[in-house]
Protein backbone atom coordinates (compact mmCIF):
# COMPACT_ATOMS: atom_id res chain seq x y z
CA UNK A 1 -10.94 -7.42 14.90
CA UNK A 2 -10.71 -8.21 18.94
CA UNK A 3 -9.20 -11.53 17.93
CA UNK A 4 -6.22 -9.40 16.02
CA UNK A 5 -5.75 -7.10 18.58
CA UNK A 6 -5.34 -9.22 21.62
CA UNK A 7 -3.16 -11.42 19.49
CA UNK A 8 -1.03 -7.98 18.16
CA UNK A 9 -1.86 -5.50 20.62
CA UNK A 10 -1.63 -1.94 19.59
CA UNK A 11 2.21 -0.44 19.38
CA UNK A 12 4.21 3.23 18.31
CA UNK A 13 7.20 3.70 16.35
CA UNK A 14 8.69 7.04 16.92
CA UNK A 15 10.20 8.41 13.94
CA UNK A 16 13.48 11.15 13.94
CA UNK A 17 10.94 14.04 14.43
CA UNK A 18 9.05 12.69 17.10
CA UNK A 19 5.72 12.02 14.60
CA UNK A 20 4.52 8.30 15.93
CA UNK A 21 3.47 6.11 13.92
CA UNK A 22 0.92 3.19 15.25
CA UNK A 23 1.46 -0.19 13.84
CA UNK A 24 0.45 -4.04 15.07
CA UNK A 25 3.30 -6.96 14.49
CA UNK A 26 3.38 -10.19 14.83
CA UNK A 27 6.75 -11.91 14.31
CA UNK A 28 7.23 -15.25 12.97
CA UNK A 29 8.49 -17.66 9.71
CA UNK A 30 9.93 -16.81 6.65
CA UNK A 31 9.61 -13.00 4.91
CA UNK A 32 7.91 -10.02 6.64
CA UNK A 33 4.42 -9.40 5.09
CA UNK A 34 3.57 -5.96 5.05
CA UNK A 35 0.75 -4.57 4.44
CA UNK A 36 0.31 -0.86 2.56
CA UNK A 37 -3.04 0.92 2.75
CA UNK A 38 -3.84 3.05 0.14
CA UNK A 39 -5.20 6.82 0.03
CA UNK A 40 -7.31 8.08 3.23
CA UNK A 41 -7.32 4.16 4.24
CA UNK A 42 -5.88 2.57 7.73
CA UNK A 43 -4.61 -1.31 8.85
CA UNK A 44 -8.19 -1.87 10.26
CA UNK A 45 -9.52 -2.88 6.54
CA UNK A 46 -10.93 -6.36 5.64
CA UNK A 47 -7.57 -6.73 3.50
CA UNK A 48 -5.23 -5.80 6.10
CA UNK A 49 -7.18 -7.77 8.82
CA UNK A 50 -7.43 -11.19 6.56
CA UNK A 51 -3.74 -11.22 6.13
CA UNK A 52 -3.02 -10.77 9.75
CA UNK A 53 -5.59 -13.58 10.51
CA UNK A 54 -3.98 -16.24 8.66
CA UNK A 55 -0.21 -15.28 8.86
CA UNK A 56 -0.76 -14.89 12.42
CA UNK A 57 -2.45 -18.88 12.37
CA UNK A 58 0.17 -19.77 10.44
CA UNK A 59 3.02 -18.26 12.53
CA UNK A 60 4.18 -16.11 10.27
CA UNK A 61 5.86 -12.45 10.27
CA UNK A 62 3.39 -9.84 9.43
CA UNK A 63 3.35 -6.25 9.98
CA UNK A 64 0.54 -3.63 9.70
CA UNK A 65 0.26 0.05 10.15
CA UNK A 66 -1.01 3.64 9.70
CA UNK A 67 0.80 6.10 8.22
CA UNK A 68 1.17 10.03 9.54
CA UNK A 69 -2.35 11.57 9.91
CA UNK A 70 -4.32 8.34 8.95
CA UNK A 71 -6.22 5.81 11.71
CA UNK A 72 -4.30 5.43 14.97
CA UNK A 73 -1.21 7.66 13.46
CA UNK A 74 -3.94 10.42 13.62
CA UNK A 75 -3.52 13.57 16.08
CA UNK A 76 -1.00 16.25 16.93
CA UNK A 77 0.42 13.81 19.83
CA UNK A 78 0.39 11.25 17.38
CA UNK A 79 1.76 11.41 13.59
CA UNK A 80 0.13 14.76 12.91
CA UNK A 81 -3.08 15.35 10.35
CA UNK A 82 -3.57 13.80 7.00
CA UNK A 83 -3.01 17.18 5.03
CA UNK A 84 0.77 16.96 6.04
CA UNK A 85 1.05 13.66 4.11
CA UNK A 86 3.15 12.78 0.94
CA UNK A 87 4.31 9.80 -0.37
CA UNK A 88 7.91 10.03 0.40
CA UNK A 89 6.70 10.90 4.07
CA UNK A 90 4.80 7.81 4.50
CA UNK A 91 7.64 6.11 2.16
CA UNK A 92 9.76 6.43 4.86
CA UNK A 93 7.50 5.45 7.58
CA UNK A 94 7.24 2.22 5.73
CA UNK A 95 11.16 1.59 5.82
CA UNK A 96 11.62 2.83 9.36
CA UNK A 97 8.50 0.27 10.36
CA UNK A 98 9.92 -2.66 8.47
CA UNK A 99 13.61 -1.73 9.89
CA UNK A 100 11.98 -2.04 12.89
CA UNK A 101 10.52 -5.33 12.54
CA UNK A 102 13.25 -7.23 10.37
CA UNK A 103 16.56 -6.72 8.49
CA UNK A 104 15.36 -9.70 6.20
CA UNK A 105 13.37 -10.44 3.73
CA UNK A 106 9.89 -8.79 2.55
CA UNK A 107 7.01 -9.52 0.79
CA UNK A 108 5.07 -6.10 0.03
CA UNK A 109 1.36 -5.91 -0.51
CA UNK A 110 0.42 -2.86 -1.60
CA UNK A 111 -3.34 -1.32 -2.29
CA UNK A 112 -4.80 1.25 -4.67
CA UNK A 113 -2.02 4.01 -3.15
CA UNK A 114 -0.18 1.65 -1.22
CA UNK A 115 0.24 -0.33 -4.85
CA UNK A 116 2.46 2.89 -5.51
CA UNK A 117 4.73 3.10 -1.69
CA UNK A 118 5.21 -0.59 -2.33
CA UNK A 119 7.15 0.21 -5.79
CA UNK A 120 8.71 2.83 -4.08
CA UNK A 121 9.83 1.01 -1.01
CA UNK A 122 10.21 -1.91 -2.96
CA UNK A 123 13.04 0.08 -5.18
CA UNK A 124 14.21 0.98 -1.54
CA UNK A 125 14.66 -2.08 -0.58
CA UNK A 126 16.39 -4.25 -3.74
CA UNK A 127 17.49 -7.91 -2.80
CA UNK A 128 15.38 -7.68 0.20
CA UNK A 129 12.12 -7.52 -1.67
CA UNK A 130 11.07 -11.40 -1.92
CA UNK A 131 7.67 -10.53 -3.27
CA UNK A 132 5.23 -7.59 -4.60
CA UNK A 133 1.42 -7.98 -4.69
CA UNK A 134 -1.01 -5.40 -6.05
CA UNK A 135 -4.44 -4.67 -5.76
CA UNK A 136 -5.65 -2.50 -8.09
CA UNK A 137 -1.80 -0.56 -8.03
CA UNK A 138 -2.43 3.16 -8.66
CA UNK A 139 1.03 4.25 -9.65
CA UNK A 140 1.43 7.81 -10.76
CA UNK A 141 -2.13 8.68 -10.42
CA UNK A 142 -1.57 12.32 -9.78
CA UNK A 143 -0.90 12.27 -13.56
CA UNK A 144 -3.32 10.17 -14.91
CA UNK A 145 -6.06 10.75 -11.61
CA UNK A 146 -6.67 14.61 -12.26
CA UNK A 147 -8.22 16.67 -14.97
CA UNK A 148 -5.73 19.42 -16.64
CA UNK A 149 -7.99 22.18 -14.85
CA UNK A 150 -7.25 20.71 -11.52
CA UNK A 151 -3.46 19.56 -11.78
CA UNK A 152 -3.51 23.75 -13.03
CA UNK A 153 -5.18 24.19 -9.33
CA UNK A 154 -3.05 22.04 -7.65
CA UNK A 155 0.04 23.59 -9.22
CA UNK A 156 -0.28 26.76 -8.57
CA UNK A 157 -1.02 25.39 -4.41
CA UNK A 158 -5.20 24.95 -4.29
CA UNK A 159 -6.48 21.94 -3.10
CA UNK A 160 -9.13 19.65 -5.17
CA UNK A 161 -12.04 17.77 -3.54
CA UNK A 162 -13.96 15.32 -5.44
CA UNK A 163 -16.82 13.61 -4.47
CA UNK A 164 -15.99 9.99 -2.08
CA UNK A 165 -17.89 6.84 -3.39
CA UNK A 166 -17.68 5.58 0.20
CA UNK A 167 -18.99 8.69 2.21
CA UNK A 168 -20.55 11.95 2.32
CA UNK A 169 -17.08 14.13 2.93
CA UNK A 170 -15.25 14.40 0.03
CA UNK A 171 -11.46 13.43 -0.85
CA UNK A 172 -9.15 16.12 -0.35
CA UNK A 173 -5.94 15.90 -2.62
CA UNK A 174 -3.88 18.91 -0.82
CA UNK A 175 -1.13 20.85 -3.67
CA UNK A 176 1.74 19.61 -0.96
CA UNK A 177 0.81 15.61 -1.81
CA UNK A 178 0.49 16.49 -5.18
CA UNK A 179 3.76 18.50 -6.08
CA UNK A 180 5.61 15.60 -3.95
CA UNK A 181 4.00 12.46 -6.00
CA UNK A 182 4.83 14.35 -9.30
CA UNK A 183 8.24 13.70 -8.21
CA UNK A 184 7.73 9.97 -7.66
CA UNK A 185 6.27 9.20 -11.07
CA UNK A 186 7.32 5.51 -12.63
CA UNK A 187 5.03 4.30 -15.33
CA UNK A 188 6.97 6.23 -18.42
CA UNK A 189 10.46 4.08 -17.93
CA UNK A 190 11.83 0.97 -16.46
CA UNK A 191 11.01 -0.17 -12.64
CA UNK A 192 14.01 -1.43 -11.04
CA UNK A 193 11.83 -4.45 -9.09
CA UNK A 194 13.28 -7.88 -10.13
CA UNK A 195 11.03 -10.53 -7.46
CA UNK A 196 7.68 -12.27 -8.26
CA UNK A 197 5.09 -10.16 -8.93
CA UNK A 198 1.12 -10.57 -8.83
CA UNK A 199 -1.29 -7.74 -9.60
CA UNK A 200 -5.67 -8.04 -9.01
CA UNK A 201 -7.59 -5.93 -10.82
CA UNK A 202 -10.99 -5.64 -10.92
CA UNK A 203 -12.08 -4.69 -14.52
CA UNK A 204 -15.57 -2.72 -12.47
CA UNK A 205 -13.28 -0.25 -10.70
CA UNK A 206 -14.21 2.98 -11.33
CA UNK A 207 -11.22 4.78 -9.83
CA UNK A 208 -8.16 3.01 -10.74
CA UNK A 209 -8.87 1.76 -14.45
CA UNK A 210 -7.32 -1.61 -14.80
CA UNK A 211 -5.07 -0.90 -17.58
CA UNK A 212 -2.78 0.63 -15.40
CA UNK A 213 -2.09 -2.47 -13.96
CA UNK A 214 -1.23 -3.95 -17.34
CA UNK A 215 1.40 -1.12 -17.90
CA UNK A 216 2.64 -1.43 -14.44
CA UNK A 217 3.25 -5.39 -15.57
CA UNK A 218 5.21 -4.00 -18.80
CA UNK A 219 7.51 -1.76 -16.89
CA UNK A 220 8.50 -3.76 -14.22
CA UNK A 221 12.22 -5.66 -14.80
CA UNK A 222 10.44 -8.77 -13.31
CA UNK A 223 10.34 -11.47 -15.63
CA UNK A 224 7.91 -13.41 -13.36
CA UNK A 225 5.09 -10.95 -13.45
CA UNK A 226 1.19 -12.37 -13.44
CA UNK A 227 -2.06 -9.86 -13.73
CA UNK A 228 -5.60 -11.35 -12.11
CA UNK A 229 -8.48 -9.45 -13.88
CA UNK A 230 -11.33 -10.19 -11.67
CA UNK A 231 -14.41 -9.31 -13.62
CA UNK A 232 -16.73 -7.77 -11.61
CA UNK A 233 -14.28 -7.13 -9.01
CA UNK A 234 -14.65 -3.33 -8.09
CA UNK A 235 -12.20 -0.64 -7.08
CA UNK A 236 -11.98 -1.92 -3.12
CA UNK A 237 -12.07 -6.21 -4.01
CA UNK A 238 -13.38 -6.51 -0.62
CA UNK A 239 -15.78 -8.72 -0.83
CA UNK A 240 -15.22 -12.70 0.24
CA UNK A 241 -14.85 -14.31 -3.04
CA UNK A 242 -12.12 -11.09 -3.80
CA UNK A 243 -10.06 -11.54 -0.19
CA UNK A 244 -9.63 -15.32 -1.16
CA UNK A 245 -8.31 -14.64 -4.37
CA UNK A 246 -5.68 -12.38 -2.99
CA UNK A 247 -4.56 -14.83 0.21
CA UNK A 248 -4.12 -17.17 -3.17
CA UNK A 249 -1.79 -14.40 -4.63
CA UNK A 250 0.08 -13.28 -1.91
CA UNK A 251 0.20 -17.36 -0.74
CA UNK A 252 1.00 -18.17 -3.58
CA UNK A 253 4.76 -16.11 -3.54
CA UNK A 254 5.31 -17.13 0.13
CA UNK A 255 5.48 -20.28 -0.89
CA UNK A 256 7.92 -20.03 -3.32
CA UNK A 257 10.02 -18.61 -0.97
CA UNK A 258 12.88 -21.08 1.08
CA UNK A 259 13.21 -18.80 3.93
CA UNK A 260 13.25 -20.39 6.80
């Protein structure tokens, strides 16, 4: 992590309404690589990091970041606190960041939450979108991620907390994220994304179960669409054999693509 950030030192992208959001860019070759965190999750993660490393040794474009009220984007001087967070909030921190950095092409990789921005910025984006990677997508899981009883609660404007697998606090879902995702959903018609796409799954993760990624692959308009199921790959695929398999992936579209 020194090595990234003396190599992509820590900058702020001040949105309309003053909210500023941290990110770390490094510019270079061919499309933009951008990488989307998912839920409660920041650019510092073994993911994020990996990507950074090699595109950064390869001299290519890559951009990382934290949304509103996550990591460095945390604070009232900053992007404000997590609870103020919905996806078409961050959704358009991700096109005002990429704006910033390029008016070019993109490749989006997208995790667990950030699997669900991507589609959305993705959309956003059309013929700019070279390339979509997934790691275990959650698309639409305010619909399919909550019990009756506590979609009820979050309706009527409670929040939900369910126990964390990854700490002792547990994950808030606030009714303001909720009623704003329910707005967003895509799995029940056609997804307007038409560039390569590559989804990892593991078939161990006990969050996000894996068949959503293989109904994400059937709604896509992509006809070049190919889903990883990694075995005993778990909700985070964090572990070295995992991170390998998707610098394959995402490689793997970059160099398909002729831009120079």
């Amino acid at each position: 992590m020194a090595m990234m950030g003396r190599m992509a030192p820590l900058q702020f992208h001040t949105m309309p309404d003053g909210r500023r959001i941290a990110y770390r860019h490094t510019a270079g070759k061919g499309p933009l690589i951008v990488f989307l965190p998912g839920y409660m999750s920041d650019m510092e993660g073994s993911k994020a990091t990996a990507i950074f490393a090699r595109a950064s040794a390869e001299g290519r474009a890559c951009l990382l970041f934290d949304y509103s009220g996550c990591g460095h984007s945390l604070g009232k001087d900053r992007g404000g606190h997590f609870a103020d967070g919905t996806l078409t909030r961050w959704c358009e921190e991700v096109l005002a960041l990429i704006d910033n950095a390029t008016r070019g092409p993109v490749v989006l990789v997208g995790s667990s939450m950030g699997g669900w921005l991507a589609l959305l910025a993705g959309i956003a984006l059309g013929k700019r979108l070279a390339g979509l990677v997934g790691i275990a997508a959650a698309p639409d899981f305010s619909d399919w991620g909550y019990s009756d009883e506590q979609k009820a609660r979050l309706a009527a404007g409670e929040s939900v907390h369910e126990d964390s697998l990854y700490g002792p606090e547990p994950t808030p879902t606030y009714a303001r994220f909720w009623h704003d995702a329910q707005r967003h959903l895509l799995l029940d018609g056609p997804i307007a994304i038409d560039c390569p796409v590559r989804l990892v799954h593991g078939q161990r993760d006990r969050e996000v179960p894996s068949e959503i990624s293989l109904r994400l692959a059937r709604q896509l308009r992509s006809d070049d669409i190919q889903v990883t199921l990694v075995k005993h790959g778990d909700h985070r695929l964090s572990q070295g054999a995992d991170i390998e398999l998707l610098l394959r992936q995402l490689w793997s579209l970059l160099d398909q693509d002729k831009t120079p």
